[in-house]
PDB file of N, CA and C in Angstrom:
ATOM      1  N   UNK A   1      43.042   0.295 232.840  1.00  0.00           N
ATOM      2  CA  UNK A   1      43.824   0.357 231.625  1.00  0.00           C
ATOM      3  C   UNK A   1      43.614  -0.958 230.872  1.00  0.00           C
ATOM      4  N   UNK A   2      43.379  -0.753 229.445  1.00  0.00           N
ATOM      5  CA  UNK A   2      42.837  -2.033 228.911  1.00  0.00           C
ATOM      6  C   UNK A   2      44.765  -2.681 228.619  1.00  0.00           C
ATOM      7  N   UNK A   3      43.966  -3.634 227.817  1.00  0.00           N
ATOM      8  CA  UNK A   3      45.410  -4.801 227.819  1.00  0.00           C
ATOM      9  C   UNK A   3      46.125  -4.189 226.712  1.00  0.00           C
ATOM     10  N   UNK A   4      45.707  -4.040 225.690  1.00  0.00           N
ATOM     11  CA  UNK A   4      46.359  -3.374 224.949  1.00  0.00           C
ATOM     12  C   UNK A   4      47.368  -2.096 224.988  1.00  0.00           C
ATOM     13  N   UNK A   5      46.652  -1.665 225.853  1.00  0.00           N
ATOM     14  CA  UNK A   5      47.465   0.339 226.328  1.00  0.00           C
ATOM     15  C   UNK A   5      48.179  -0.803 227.054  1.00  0.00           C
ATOM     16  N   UNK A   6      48.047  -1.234 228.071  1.00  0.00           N
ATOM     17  CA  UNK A   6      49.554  -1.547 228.982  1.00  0.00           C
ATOM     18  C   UNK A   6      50.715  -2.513 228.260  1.00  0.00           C
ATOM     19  N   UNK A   7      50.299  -3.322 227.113  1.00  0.00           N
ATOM     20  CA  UNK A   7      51.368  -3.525 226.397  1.00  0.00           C
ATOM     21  C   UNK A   7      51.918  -2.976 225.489  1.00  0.00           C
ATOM     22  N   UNK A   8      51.277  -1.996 224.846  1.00  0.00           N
ATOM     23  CA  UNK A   8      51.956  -0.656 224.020  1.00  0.00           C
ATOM     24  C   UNK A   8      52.614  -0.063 225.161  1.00  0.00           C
ATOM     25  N   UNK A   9      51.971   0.438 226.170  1.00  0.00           N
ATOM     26  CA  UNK A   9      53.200   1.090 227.389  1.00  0.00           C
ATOM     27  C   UNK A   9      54.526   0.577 227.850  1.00  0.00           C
ATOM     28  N   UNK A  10      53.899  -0.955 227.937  1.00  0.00           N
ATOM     29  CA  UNK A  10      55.646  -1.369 228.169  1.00  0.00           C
ATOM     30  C   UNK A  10      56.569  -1.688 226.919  1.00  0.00           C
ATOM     31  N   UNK A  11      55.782  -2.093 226.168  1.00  0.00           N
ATOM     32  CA  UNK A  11      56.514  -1.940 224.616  1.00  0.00           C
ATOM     33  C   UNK A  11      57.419  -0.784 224.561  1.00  0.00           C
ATOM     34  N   UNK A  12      56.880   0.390 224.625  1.00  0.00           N
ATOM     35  CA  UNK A  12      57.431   1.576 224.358  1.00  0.00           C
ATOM     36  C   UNK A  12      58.687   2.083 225.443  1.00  0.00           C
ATOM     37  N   UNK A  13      58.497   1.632 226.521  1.00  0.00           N
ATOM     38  CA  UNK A  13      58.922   2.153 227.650  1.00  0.00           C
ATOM     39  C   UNK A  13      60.194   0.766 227.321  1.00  0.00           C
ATOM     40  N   UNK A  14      59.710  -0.327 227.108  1.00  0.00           N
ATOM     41  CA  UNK A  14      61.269  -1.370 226.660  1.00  0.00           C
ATOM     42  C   UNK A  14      61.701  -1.213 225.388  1.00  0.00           C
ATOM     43  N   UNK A  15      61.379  -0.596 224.839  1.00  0.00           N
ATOM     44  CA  UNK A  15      62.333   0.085 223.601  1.00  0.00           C
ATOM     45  C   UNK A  15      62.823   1.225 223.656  1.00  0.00           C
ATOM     46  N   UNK A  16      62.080   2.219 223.689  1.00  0.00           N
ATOM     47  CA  UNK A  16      62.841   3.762 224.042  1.00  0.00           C
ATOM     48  C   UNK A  16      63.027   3.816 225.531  1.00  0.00           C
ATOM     49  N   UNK A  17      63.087   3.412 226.590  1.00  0.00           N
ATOM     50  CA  UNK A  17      63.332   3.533 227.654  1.00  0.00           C
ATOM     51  C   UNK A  17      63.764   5.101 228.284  1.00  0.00           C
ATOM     52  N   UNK A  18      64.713   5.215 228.751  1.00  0.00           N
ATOM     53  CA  UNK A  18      65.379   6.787 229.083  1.00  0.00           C
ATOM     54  C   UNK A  18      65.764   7.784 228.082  1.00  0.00           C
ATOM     55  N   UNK A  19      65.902   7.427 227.079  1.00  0.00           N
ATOM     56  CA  UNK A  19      66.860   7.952 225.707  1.00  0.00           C
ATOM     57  C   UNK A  19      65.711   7.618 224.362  1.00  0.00           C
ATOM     58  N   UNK A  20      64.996   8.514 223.709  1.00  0.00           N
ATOM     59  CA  UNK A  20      64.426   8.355 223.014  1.00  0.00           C
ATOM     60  C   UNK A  20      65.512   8.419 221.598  1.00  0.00           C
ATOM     61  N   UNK A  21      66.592   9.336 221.899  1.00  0.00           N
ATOM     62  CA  UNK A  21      67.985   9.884 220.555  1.00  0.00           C
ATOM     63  C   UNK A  21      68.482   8.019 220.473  1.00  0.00           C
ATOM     64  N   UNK A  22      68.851   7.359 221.683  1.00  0.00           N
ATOM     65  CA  UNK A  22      69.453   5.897 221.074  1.00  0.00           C
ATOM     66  C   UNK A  22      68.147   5.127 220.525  1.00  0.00           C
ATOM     67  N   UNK A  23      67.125   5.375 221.164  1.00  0.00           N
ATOM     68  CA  UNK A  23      66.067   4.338 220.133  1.00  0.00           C
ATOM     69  C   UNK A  23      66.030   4.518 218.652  1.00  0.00           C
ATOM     70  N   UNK A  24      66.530   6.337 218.819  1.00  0.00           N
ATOM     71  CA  UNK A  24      66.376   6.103 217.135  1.00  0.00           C
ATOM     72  C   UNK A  24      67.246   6.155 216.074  1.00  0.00           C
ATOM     73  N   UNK A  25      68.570   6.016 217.223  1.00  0.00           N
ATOM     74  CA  UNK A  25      69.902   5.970 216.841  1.00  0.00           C
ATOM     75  C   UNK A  25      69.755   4.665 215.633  1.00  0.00           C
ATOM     76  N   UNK A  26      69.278   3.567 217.201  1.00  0.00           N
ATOM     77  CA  UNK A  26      69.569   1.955 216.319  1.00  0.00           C
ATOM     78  C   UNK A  26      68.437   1.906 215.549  1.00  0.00           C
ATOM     79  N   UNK A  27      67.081   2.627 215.048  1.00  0.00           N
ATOM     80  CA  UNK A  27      66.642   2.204 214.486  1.00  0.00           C
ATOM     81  C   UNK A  27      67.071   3.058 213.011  1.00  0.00           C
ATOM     82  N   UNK A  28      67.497   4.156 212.927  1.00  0.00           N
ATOM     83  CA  UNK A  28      68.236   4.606 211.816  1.00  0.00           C
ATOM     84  C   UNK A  28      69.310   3.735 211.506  1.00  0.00           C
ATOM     85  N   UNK A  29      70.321   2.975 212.368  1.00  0.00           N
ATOM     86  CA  UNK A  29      71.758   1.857 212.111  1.00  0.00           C
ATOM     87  C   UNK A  29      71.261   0.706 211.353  1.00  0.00           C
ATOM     88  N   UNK A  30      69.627   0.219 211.794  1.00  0.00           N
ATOM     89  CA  UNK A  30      69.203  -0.768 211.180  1.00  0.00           C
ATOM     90  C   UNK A  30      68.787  -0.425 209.994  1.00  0.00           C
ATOM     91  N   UNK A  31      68.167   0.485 209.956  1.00  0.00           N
ATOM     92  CA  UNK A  31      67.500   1.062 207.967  1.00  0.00           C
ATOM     93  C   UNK A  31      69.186   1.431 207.627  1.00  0.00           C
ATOM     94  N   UNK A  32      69.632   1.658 208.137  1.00  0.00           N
ATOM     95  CA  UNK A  32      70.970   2.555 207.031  1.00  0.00           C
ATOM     96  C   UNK A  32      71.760   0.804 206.652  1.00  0.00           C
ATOM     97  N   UNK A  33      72.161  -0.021 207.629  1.00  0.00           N
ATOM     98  CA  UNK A  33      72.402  -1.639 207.149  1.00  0.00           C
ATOM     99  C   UNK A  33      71.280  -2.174 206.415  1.00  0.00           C
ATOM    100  N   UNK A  34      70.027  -1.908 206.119  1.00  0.00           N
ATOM    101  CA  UNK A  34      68.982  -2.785 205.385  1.00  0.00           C
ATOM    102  C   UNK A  34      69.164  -2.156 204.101  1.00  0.00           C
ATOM    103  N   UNK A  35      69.326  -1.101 203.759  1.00  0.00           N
ATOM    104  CA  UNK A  35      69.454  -0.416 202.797  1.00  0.00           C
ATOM    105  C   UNK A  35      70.971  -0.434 202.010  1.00  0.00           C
ATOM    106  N   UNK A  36      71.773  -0.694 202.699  1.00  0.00           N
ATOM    107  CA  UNK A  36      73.186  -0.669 201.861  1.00  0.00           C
ATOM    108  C   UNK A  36      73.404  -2.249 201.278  1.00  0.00           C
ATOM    109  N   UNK A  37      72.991  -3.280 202.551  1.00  0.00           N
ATOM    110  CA  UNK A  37      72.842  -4.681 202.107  1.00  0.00           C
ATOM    111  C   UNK A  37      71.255  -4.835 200.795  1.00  0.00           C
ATOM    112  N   UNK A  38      70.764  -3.664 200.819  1.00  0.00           N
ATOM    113  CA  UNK A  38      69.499  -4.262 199.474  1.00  0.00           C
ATOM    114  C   UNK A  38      70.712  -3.661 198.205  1.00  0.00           C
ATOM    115  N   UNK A  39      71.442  -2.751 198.616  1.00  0.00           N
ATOM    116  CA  UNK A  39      72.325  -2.450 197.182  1.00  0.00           C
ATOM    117  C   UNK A  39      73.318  -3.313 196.988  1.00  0.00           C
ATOM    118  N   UNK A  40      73.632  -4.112 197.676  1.00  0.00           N
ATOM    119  CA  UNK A  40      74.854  -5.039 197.446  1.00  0.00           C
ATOM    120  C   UNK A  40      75.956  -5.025 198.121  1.00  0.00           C
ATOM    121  N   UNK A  41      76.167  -3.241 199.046  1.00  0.00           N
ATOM    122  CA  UNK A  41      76.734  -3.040 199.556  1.00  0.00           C
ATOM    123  C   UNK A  41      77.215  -4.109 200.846  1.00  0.00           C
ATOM    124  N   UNK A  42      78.625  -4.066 201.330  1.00  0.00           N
ATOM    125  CA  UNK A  42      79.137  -4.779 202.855  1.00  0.00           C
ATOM    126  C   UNK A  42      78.463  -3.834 203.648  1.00  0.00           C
ATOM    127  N   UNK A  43      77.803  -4.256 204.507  1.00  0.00           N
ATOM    128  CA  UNK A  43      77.519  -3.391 205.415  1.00  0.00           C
ATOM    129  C   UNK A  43      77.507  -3.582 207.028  1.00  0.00           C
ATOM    130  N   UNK A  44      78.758  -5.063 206.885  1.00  0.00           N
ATOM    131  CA  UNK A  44      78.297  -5.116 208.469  1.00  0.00           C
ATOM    132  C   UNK A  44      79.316  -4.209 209.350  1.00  0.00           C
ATOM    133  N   UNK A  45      79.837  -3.392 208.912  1.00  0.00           N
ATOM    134  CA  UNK A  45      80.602  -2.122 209.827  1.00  0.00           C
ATOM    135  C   UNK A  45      79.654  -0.822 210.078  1.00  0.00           C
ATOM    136  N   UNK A  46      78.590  -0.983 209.820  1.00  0.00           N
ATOM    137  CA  UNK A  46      77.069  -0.046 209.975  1.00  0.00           C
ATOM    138  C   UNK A  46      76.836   0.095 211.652  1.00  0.00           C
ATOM    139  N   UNK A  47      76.348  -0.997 211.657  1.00  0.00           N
ATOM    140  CA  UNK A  47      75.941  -1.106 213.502  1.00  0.00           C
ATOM    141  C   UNK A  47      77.171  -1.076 214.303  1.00  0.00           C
ATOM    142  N   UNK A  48      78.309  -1.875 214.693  1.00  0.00           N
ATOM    143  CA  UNK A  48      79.418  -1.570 215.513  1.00  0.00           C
ATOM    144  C   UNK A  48      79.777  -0.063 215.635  1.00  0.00           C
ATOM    145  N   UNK A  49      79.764   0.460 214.353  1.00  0.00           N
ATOM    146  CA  UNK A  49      80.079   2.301 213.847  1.00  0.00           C
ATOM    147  C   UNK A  49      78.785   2.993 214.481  1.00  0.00           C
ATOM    148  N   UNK A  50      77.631   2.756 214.430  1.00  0.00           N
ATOM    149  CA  UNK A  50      76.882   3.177 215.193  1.00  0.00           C
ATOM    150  C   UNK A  50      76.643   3.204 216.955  1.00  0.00           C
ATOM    151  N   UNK A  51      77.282   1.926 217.452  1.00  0.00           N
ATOM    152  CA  UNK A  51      77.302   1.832 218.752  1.00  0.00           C
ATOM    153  C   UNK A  51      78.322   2.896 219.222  1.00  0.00           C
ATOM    154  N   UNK A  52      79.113   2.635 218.327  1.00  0.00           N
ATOM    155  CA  UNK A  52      80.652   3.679 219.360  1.00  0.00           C
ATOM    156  C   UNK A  52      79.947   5.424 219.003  1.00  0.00           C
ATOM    157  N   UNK A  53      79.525   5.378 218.304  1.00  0.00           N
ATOM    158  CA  UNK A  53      79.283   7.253 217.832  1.00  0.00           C
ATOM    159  C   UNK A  53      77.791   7.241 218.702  1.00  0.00           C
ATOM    160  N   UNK A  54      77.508   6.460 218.899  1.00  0.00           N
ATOM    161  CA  UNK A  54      75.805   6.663 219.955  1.00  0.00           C
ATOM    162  C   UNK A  54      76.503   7.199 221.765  1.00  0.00           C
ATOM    163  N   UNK A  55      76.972   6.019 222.119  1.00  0.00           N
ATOM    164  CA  UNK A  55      77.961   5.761 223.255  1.00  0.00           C
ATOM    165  C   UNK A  55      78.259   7.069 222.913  1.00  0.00           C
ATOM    166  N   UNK A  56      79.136   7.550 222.103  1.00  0.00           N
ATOM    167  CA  UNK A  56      80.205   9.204 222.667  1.00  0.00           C
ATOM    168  C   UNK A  56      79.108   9.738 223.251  1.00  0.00           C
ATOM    169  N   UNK A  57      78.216   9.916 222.381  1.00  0.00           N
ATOM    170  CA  UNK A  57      77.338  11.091 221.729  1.00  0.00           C
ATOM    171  C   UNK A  57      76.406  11.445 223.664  1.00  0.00           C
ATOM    172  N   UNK A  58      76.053   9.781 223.753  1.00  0.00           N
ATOM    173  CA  UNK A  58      75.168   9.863 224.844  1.00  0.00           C
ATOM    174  C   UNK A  58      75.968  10.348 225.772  1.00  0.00           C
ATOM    175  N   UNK A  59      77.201   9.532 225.896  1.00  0.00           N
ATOM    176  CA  UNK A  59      78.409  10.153 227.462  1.00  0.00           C
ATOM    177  C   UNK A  59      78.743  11.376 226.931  1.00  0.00           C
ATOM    178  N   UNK A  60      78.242  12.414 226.204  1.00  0.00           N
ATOM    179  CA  UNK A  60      79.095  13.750 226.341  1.00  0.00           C
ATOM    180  C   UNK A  60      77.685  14.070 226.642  1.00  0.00           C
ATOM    181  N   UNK A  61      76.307  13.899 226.059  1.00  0.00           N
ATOM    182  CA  UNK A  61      75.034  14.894 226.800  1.00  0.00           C
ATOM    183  C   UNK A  61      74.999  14.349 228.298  1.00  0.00           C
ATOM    184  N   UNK A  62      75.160  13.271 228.711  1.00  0.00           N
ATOM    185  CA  UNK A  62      75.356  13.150 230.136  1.00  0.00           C
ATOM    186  C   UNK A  62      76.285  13.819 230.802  1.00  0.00           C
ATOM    187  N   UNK A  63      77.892  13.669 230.456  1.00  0.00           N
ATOM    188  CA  UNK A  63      78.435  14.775 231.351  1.00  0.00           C
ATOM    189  C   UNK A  63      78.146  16.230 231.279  1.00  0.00           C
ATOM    190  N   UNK A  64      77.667  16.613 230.207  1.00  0.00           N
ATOM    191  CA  UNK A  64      77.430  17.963 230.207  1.00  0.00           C
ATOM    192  C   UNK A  64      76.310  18.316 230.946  1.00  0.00           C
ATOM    193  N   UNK A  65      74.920  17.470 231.222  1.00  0.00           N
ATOM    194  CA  UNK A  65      74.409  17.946 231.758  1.00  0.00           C
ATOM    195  C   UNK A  65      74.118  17.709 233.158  1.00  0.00           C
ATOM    196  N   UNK A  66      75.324  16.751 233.874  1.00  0.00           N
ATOM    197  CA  UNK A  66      75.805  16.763 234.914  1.00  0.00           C
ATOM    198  C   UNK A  66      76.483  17.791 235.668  1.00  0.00           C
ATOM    199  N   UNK A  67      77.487  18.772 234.760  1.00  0.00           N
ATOM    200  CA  UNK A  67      78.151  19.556 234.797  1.00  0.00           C
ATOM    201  C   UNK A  67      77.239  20.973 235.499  1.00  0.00           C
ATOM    202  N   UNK A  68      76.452  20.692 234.054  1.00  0.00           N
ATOM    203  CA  UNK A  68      75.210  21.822 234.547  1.00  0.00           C
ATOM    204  C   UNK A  68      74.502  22.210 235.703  1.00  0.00           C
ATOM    205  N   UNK A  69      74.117  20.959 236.476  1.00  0.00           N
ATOM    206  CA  UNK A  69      73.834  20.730 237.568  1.00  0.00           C
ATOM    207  C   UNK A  69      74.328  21.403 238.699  1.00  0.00           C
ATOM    208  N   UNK A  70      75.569  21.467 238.581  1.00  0.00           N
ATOM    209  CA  UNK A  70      76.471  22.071 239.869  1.00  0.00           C
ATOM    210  C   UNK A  70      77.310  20.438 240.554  1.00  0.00           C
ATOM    211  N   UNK A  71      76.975  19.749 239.636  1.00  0.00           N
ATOM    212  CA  UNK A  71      77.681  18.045 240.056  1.00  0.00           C
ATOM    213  C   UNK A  71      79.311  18.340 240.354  1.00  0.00           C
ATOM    214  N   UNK A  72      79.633  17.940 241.728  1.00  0.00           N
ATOM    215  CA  UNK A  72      81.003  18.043 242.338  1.00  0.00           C
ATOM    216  C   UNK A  72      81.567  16.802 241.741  1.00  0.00           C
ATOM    217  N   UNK A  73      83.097  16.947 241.315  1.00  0.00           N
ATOM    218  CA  UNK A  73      83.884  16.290 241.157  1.00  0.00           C
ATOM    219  C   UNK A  73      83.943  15.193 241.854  1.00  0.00           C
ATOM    220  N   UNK A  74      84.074  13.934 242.094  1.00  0.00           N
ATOM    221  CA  UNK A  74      84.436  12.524 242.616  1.00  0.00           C
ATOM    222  C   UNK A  74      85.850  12.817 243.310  1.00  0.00           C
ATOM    223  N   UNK A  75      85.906  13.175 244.946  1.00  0.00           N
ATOM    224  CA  UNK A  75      87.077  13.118 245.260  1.00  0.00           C
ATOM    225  C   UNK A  75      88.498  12.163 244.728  1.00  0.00           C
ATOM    226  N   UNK A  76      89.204  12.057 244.492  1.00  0.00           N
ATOM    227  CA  UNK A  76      90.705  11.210 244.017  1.00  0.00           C
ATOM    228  C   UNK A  76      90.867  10.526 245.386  1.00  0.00           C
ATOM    229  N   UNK A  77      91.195   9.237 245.023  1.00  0.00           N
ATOM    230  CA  UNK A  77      91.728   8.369 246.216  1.00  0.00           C
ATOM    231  C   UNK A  77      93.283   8.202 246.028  1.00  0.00           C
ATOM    232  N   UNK A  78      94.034   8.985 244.791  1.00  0.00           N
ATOM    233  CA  UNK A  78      95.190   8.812 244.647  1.00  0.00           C
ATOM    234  C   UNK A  78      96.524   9.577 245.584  1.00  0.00           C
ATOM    235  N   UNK A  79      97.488   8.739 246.127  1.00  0.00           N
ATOM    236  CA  UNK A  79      97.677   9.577 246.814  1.00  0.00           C
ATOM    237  C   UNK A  79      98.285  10.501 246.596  1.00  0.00           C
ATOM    238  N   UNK A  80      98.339  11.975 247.367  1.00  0.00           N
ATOM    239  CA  UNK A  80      99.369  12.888 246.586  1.00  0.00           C
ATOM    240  C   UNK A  80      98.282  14.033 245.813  1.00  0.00           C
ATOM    241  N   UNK A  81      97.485  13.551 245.462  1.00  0.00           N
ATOM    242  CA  UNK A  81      96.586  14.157 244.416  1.00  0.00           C
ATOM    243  C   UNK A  81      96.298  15.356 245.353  1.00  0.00           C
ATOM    244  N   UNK A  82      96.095  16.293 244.691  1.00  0.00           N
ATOM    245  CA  UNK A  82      95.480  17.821 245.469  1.00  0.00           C
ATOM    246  C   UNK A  82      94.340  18.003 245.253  1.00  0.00           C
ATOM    247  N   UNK A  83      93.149  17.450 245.078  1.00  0.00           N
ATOM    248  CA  UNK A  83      91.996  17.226 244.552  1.00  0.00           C
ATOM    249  C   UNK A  83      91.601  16.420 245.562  1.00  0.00           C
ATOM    250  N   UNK A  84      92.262  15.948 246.386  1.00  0.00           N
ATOM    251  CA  UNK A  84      91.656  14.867 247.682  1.00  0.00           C
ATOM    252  C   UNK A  84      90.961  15.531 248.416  1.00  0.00           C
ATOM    253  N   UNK A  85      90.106  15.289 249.215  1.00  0.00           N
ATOM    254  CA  UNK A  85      89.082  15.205 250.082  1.00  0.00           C
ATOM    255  C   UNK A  85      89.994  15.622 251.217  1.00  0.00           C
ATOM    256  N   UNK A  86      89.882  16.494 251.895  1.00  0.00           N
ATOM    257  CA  UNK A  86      90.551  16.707 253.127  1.00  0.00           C
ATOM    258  C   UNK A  86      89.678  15.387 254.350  1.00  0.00           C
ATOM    259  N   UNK A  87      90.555  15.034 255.351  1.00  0.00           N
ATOM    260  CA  UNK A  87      90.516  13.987 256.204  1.00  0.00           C
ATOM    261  C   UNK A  87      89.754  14.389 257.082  1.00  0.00           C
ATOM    262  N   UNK A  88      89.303  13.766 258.025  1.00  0.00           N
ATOM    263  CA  UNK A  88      88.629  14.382 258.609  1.00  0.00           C
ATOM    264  C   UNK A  88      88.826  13.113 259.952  1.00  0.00           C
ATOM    265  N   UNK A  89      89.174  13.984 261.292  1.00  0.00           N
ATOM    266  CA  UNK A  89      89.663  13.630 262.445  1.00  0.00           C
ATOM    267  C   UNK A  89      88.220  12.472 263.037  1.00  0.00           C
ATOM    268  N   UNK A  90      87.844  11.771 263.483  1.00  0.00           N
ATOM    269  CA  UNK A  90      87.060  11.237 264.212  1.00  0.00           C
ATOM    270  C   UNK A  90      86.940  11.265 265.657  1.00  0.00           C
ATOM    271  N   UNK A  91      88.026  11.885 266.176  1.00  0.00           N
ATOM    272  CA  UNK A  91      88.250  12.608 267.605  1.00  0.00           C
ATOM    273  C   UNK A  91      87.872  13.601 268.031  1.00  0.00           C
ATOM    274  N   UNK A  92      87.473  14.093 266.802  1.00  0.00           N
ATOM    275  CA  UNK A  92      87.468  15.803 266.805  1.00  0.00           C
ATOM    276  C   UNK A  92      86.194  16.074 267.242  1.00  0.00           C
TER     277      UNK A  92
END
């Protein structure tokens, strides 16, 4: 592999990493702030507003497609809870 392909590979792979939707989340947050600051516009509530609506966006396609999976619930360590993990004897 020449030098070039393996630093475009890791280039790519350290920017879009797992999630190609957040690479292009922030790179749409950055044109949508470059563009409101060329009009004059305030725009530094652009990116923070983008992190929190990326974040939902990503934690709801993750649980959902956890869900999908057949992914079991995280037993409760609370006590009382009916959702607990039945015990299990070490004698037995």
């Amino acid at each position: 592999m020449s030098t070039a392909r393996g630093f475009l590979a890791f280039l790519y792979d350290f920017l879009v990493g797992d999630d190609p939707l957040i690479a292009a989340a922030v790179v749409a947050a950055l044109a949508l702030t470059a563009a409101l600051a060329a009009l004059g516009v305030s725009a530094w509530w652009v990116p923070p507003t983008a992190v929190v609506a990326t974040l939902a966006l990503s934690l709801t396609r993750a649980t959902r497609s956890r869900e999908s999976l057949g992914a079991h619930p995280v037993p409760s360590s609370v006590p009382g809870d009916a959702t607990r993990a039945p015990k299990v004897d070490p004698r037995a």
